[in-house]
Protein backbone atom coordinates (compact mmCIF):
# COMPACT_ATOMS: atom_id res chain seq x y z
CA UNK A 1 -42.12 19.15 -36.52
CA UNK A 2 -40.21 21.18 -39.51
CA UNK A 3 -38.36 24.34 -38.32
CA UNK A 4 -40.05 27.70 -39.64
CA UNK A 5 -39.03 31.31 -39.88
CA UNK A 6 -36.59 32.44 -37.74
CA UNK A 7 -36.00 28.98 -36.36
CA UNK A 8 -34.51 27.19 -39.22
CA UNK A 9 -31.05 25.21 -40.39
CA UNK A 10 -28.98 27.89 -42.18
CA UNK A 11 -26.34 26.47 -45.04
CA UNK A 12 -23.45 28.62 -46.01
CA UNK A 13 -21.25 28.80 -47.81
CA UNK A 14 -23.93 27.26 -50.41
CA UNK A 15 -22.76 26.55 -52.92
CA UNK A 16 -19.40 25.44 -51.83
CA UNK A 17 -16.58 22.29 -52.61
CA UNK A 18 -17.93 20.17 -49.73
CA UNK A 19 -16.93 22.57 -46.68
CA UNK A 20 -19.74 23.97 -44.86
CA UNK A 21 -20.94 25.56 -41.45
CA UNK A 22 -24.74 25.79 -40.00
CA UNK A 23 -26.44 28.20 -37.98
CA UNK A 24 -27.86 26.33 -35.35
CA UNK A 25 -31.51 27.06 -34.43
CA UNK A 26 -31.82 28.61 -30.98
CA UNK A 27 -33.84 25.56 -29.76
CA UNK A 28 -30.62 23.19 -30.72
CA UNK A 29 -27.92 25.56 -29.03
CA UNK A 30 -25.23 23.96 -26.35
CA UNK A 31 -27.38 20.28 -27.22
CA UNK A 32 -26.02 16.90 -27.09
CA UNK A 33 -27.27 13.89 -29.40
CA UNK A 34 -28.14 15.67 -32.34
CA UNK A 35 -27.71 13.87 -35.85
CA UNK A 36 -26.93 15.03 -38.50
CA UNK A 37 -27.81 14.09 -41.82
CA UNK A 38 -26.71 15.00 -45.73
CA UNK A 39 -28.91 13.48 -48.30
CA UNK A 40 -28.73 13.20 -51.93
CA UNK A 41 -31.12 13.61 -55.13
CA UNK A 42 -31.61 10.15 -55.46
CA UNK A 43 -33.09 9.74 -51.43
CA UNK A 44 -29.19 8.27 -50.54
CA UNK A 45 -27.97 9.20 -47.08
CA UNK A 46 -24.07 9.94 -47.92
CA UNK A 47 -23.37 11.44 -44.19
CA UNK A 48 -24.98 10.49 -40.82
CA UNK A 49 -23.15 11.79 -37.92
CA UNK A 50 -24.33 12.85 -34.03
CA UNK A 51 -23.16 16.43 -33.03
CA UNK A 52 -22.49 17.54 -29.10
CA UNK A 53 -22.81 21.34 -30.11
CA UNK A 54 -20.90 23.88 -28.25
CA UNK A 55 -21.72 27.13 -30.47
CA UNK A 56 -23.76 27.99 -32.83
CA UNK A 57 -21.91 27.05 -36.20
CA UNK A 58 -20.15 24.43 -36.49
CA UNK A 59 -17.76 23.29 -39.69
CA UNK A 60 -18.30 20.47 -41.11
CA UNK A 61 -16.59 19.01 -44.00
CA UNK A 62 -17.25 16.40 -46.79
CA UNK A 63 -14.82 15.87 -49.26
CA UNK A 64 -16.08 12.62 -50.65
CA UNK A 65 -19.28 14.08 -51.37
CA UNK A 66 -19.88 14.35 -55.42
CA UNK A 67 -21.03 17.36 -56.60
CA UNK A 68 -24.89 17.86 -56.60
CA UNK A 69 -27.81 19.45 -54.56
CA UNK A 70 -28.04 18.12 -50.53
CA UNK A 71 -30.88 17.78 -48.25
CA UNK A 72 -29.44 18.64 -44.69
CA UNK A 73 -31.47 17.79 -41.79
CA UNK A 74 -30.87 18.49 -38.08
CA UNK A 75 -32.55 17.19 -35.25
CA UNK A 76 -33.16 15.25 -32.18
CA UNK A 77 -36.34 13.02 -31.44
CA UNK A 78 -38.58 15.95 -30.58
CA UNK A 79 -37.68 18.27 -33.80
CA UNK A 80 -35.96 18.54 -37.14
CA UNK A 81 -34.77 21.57 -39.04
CA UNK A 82 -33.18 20.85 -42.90
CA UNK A 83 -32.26 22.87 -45.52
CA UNK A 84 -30.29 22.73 -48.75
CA UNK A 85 -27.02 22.88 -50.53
CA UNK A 86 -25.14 22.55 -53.45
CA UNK A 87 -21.65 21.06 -53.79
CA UNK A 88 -19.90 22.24 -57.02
């Protein structure tokens, strides 16, 4: 199921140098197990990691990311949310 309207993954700063938070959709909030991925253009996953959330944005930061437009997708085995971002 892909998050919609109010319920969705939130990117900012976009664009940005490969620091970013997200606005966790209510439905994810104080969740363990959740994984997190950044894709690339080419369909490449360049970050996989599982998040224990404990508020509501967390930071995350990739500095060996090239610069490019991301796919970001959140979720657990029940739900996903994604959205995008550019790294300058």
């Amino acid at each position: 199921m892909q998050g919609q309207g109010d319920e969705q993954l939130v990117i900012y700063a976009n664009p940005n140098q490969g620091t970013f938070r997200i606005k966790v959709p209510d439905a994810f909030l104080h969740r363990s197990g959740l994984q997190l991925k950044v894709i690339d253009s080419a369909g490449r996953i360049v970050h996989d990691q599982t998040l224990n959330l404990q508020g509501e944005s967390p930071r995350m930061d990739l500095f060996d990311v090239s610069p490019g437009y991301y796919l970001v997708t959140l979720g657990n085995s029940e739900r996903t949310y994604s959205g995008h971002m550019v790294v300058e």
